[in-house]
PDB file of N, CA and C in Angstrom:
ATOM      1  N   UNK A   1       0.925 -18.728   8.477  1.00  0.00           N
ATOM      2  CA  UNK A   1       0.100 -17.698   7.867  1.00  0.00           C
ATOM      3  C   UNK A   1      -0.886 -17.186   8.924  1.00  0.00           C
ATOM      4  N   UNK A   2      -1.217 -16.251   9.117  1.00  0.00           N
ATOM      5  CA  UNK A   2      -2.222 -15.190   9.780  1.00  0.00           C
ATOM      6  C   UNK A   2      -3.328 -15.230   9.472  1.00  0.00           C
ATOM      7  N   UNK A   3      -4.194 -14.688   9.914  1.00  0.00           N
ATOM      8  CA  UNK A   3      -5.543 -14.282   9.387  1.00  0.00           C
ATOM      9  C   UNK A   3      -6.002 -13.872   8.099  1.00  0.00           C
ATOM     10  N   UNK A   4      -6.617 -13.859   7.502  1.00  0.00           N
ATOM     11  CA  UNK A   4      -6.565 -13.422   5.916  1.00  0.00           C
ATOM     12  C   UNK A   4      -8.221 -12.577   6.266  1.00  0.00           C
ATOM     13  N   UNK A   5      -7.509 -11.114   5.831  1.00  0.00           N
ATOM     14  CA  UNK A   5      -8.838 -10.070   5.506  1.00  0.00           C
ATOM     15  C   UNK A   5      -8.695  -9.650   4.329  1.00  0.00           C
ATOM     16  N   UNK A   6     -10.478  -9.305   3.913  1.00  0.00           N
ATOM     17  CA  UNK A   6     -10.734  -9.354   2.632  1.00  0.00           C
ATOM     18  C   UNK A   6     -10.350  -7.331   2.391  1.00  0.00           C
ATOM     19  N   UNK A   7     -10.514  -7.100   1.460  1.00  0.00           N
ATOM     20  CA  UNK A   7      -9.849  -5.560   1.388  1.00  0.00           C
ATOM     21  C   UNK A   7     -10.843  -4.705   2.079  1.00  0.00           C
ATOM     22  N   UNK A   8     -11.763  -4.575   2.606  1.00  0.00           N
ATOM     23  CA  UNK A   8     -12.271  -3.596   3.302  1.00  0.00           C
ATOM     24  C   UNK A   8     -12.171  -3.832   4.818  1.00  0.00           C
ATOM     25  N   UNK A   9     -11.745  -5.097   5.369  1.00  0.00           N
ATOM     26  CA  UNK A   9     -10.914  -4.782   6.803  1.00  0.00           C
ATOM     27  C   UNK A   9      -9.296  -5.143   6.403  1.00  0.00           C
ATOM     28  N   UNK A  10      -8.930  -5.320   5.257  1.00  0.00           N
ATOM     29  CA  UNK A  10      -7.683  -4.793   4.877  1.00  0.00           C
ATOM     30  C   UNK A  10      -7.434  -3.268   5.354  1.00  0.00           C
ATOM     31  N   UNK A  11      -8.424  -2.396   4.912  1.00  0.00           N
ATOM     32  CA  UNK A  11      -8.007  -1.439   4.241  1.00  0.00           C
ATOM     33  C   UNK A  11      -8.404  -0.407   5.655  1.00  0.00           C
ATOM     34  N   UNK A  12      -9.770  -1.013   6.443  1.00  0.00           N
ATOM     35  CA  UNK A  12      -9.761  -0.483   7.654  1.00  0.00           C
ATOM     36  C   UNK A  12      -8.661  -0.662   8.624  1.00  0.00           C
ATOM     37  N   UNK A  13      -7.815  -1.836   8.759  1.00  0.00           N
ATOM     38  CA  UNK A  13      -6.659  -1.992  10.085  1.00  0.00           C
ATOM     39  C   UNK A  13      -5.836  -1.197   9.266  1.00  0.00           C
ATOM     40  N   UNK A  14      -5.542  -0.775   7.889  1.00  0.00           N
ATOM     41  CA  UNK A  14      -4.333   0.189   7.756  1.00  0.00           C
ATOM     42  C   UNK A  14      -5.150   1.690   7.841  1.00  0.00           C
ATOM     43  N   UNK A  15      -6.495   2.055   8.208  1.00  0.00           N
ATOM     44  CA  UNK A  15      -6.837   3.244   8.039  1.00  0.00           C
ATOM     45  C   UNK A  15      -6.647   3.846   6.687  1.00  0.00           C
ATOM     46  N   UNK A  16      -6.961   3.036   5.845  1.00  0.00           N
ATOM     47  CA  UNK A  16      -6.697   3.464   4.394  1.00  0.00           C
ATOM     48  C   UNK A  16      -8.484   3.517   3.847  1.00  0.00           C
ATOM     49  N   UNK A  17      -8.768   4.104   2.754  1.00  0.00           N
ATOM     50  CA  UNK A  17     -10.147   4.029   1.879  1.00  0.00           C
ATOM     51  C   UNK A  17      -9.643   2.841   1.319  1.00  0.00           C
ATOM     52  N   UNK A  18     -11.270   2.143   1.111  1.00  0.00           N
ATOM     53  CA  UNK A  18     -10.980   0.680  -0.063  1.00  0.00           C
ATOM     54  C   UNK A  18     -10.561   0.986  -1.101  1.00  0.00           C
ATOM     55  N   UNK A  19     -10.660   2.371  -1.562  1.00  0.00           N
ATOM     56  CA  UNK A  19     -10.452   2.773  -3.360  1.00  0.00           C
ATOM     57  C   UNK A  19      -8.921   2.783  -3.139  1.00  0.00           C
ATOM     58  N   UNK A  20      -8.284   3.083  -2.163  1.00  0.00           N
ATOM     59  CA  UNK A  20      -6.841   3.666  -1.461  1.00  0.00           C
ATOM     60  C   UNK A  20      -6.278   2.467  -2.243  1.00  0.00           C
ATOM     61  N   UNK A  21      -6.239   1.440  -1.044  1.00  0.00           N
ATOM     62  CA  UNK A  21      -5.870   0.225  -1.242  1.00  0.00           C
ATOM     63  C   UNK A  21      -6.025  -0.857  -2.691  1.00  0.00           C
ATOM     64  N   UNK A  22      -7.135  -0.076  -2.860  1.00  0.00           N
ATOM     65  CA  UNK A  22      -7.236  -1.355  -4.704  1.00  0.00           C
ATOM     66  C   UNK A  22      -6.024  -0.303  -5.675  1.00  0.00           C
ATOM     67  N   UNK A  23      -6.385   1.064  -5.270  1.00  0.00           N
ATOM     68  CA  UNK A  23      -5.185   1.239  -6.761  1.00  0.00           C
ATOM     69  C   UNK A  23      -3.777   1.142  -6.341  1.00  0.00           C
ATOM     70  N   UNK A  24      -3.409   0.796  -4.985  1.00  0.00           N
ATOM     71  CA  UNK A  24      -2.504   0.562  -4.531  1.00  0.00           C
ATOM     72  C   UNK A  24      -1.945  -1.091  -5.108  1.00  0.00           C
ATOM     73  N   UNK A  25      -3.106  -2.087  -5.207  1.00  0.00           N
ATOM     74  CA  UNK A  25      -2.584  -3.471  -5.234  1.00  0.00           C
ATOM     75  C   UNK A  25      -2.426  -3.245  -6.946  1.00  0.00           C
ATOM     76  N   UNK A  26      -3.223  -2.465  -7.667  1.00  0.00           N
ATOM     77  CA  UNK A  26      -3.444  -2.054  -9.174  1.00  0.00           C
ATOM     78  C   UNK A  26      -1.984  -2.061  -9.711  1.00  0.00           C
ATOM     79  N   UNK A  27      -1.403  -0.615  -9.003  1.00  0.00           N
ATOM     80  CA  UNK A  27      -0.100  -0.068  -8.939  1.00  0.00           C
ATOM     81  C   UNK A  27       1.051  -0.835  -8.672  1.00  0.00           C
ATOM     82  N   UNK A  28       0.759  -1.738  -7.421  1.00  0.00           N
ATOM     83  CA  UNK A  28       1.976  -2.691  -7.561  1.00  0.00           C
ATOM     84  C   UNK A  28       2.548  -2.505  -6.288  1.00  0.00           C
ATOM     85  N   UNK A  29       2.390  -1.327  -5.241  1.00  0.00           N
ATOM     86  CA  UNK A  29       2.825  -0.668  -4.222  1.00  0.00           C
ATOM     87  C   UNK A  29       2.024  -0.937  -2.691  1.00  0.00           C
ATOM     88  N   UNK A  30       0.853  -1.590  -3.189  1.00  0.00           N
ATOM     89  CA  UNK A  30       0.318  -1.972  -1.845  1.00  0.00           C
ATOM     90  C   UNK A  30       1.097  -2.878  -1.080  1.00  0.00           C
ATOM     91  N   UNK A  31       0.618  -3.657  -0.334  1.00  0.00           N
ATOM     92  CA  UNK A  31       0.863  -4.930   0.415  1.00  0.00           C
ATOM     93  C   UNK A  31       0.663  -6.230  -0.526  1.00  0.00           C
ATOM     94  N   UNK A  32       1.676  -7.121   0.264  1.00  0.00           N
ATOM     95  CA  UNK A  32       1.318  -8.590  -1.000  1.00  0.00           C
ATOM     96  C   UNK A  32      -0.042  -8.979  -0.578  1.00  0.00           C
ATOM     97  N   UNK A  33      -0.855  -9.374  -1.748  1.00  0.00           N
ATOM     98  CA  UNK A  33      -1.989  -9.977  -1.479  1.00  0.00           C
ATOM     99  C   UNK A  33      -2.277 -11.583  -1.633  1.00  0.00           C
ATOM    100  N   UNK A  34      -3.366 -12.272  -1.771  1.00  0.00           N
ATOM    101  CA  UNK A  34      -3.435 -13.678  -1.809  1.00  0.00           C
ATOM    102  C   UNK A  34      -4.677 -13.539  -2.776  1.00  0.00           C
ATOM    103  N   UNK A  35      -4.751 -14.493  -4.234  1.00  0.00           N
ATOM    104  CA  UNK A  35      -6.027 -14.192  -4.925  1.00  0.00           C
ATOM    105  C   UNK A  35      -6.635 -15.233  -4.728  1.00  0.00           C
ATOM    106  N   UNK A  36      -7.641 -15.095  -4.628  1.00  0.00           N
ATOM    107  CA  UNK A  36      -8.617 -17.151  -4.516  1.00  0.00           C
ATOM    108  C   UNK A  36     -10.091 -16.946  -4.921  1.00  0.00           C
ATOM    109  N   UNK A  37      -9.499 -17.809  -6.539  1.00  0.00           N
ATOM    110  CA  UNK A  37     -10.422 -17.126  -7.395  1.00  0.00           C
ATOM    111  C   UNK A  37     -11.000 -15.951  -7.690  1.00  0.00           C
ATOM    112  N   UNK A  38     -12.095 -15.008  -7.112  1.00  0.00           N
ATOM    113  CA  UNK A  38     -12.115 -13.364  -7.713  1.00  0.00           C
ATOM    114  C   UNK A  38     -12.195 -12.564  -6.206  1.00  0.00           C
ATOM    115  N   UNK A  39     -11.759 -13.522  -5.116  1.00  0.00           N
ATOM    116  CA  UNK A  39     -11.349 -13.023  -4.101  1.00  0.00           C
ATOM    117  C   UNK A  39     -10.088 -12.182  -3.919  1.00  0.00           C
ATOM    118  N   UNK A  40      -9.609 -11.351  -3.556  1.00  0.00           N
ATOM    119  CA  UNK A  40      -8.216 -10.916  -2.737  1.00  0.00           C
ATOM    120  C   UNK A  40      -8.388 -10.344  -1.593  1.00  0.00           C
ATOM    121  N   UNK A  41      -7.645 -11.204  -0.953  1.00  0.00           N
ATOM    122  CA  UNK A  41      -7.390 -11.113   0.846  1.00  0.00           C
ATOM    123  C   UNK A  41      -6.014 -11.216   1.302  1.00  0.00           C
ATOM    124  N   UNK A  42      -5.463 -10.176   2.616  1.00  0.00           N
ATOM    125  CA  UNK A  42      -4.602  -9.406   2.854  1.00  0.00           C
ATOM    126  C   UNK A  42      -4.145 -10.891   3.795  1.00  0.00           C
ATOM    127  N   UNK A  43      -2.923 -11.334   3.868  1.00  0.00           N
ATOM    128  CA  UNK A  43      -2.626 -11.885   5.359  1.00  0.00           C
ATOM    129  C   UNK A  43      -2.205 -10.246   6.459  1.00  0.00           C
ATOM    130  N   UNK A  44      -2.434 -10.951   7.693  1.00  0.00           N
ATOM    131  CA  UNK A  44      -2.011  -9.884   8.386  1.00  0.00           C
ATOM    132  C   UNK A  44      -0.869  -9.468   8.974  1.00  0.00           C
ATOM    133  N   UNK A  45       0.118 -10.593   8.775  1.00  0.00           N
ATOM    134  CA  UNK A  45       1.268 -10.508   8.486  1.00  0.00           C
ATOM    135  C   UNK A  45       2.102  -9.504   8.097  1.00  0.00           C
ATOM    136  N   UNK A  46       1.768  -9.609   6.179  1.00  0.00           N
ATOM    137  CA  UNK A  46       2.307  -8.697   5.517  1.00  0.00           C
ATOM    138  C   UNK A  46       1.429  -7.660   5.664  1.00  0.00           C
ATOM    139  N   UNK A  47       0.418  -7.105   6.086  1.00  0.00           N
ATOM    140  CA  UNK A  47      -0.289  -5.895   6.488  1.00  0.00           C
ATOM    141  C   UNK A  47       0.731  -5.420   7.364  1.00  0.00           C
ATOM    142  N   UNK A  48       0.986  -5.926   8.067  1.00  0.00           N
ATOM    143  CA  UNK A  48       1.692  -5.094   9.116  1.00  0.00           C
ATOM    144  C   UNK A  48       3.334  -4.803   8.354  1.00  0.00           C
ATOM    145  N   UNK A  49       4.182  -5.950   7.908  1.00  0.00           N
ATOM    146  CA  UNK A  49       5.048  -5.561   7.301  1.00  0.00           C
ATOM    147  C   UNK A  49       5.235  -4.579   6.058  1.00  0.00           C
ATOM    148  N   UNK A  50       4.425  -4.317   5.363  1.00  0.00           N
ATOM    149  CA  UNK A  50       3.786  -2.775   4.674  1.00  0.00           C
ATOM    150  C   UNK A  50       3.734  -1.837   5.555  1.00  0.00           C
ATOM    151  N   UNK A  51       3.202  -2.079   6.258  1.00  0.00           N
ATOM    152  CA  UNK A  51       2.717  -0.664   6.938  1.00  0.00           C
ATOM    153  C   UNK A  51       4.569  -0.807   7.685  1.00  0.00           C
ATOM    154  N   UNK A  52       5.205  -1.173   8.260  1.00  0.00           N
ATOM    155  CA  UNK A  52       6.191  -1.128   8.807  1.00  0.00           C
ATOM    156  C   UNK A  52       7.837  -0.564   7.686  1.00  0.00           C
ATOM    157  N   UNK A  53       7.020  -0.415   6.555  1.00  0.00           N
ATOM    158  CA  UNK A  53       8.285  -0.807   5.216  1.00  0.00           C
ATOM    159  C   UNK A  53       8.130   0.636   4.521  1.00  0.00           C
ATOM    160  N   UNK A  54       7.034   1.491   5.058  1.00  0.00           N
ATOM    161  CA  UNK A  54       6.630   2.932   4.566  1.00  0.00           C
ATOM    162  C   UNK A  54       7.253   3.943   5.613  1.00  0.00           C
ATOM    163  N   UNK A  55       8.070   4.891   4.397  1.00  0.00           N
ATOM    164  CA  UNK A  55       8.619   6.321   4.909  1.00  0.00           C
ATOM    165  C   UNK A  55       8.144   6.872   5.986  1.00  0.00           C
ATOM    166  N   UNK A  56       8.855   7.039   6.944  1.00  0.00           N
ATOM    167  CA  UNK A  56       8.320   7.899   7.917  1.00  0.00           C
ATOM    168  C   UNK A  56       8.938   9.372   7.882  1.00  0.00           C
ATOM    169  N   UNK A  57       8.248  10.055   8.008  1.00  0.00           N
ATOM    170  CA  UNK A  57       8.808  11.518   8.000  1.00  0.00           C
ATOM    171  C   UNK A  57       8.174  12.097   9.506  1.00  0.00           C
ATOM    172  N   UNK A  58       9.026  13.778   9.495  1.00  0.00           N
ATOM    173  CA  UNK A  58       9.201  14.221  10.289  1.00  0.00           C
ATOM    174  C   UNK A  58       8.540  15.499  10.507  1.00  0.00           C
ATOM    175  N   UNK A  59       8.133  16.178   9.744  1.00  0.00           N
ATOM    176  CA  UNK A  59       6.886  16.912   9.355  1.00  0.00           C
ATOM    177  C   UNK A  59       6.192  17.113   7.837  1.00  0.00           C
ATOM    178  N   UNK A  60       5.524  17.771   7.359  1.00  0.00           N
ATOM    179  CA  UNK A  60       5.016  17.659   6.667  1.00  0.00           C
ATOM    180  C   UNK A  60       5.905  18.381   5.052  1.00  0.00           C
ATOM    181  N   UNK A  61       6.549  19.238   5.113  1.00  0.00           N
ATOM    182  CA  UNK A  61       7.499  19.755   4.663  1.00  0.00           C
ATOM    183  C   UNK A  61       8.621  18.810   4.080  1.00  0.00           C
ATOM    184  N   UNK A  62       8.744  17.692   4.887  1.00  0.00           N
ATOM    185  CA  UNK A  62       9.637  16.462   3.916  1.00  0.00           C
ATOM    186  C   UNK A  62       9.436  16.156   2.713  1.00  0.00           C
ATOM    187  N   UNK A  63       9.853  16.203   2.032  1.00  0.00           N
ATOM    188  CA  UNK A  63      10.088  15.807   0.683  1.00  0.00           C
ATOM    189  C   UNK A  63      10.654  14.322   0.487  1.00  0.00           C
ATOM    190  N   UNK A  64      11.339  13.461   1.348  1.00  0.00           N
ATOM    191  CA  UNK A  64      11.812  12.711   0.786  1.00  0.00           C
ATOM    192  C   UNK A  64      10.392  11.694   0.376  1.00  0.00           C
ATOM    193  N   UNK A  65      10.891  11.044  -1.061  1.00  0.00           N
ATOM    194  CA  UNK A  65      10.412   9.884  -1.407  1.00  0.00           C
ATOM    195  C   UNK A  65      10.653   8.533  -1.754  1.00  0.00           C
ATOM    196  N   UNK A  66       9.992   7.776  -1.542  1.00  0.00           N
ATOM    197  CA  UNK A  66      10.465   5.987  -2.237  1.00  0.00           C
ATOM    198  C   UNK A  66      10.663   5.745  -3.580  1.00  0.00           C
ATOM    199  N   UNK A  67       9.789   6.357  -4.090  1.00  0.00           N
ATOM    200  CA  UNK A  67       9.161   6.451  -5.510  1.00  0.00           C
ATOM    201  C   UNK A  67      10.483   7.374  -6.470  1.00  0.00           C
ATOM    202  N   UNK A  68      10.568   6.058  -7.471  1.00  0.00           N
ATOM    203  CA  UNK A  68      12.075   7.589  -8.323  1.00  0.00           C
ATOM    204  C   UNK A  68      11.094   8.539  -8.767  1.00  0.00           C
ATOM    205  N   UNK A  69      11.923   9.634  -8.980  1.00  0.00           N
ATOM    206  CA  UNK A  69      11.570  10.886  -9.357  1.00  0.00           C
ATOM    207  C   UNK A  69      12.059  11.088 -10.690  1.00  0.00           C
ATOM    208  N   UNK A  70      10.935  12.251 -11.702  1.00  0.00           N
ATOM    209  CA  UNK A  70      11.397  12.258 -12.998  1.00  0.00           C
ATOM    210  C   UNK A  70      11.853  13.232 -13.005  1.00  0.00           C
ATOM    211  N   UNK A  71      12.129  14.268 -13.995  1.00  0.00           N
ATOM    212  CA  UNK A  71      13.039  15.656 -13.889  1.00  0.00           C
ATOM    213  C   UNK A  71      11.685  16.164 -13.373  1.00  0.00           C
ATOM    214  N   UNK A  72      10.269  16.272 -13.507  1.00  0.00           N
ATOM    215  CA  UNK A  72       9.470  17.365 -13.211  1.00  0.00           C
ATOM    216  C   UNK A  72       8.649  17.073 -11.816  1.00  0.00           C
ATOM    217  N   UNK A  73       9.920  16.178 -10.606  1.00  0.00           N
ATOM    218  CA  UNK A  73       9.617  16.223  -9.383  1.00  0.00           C
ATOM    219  C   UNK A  73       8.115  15.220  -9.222  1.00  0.00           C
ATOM    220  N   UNK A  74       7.706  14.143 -10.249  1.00  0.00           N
ATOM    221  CA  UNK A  74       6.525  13.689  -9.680  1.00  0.00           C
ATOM    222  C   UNK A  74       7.171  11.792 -10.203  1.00  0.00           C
ATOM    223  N   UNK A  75       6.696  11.581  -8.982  1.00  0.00           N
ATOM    224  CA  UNK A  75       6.690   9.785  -8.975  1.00  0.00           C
ATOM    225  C   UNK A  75       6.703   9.677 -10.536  1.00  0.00           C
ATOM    226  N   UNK A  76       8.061   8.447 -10.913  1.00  0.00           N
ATOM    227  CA  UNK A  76       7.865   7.916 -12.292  1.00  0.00           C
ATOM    228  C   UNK A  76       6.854   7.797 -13.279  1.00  0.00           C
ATOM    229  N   UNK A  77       5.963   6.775 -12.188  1.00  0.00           N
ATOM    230  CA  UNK A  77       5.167   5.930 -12.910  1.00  0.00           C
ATOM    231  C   UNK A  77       3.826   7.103 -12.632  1.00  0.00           C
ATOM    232  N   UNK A  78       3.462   8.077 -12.784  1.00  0.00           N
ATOM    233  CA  UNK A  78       2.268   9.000 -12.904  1.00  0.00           C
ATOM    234  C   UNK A  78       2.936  10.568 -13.674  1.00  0.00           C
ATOM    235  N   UNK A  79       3.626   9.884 -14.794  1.00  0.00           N
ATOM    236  CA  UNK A  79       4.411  10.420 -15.808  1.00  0.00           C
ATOM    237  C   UNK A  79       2.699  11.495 -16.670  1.00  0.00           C
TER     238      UNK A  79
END
């Protein structure tokens, strides 16, 4: 196991906002976390394997997504 950061240098080594990252772990789509007691802290490990496991595109105009799509073109789960 790696280093364990708490979500605001979680959320700084991915260049993400802390709000980013909590509705991300909320959602289910962040990075795996570790809870200890009303703590949650990132290993840096899987920080990096997240960040390594996300779409890369090619300009901004890409469309492709991870997320299924419903008939009205928006991520499932923000139905």
């Amino acid at each position: 196991m790696s280093r364990l950061l708490n979500t605001h240098e979680a959320a700084e080594r991915l260049g993400l906002a802390i709000a980013t990252i909590a509705k991300l772990r909320v959602r289910g789509h962040g990075p795996q976390f570790v809870k200890l007691g009303a703590k949650v802290l990132y290993d840096e490990s899987d920080l990096e394997a997240w960040q390594k496991s996300q779409a890369r595109y090619v300009s901004t105009s890409d469309t492709r997504s991870q997320a299924p799509q419903t008939s009205h073109g928006r991520p499932a789960d923000e139905s």
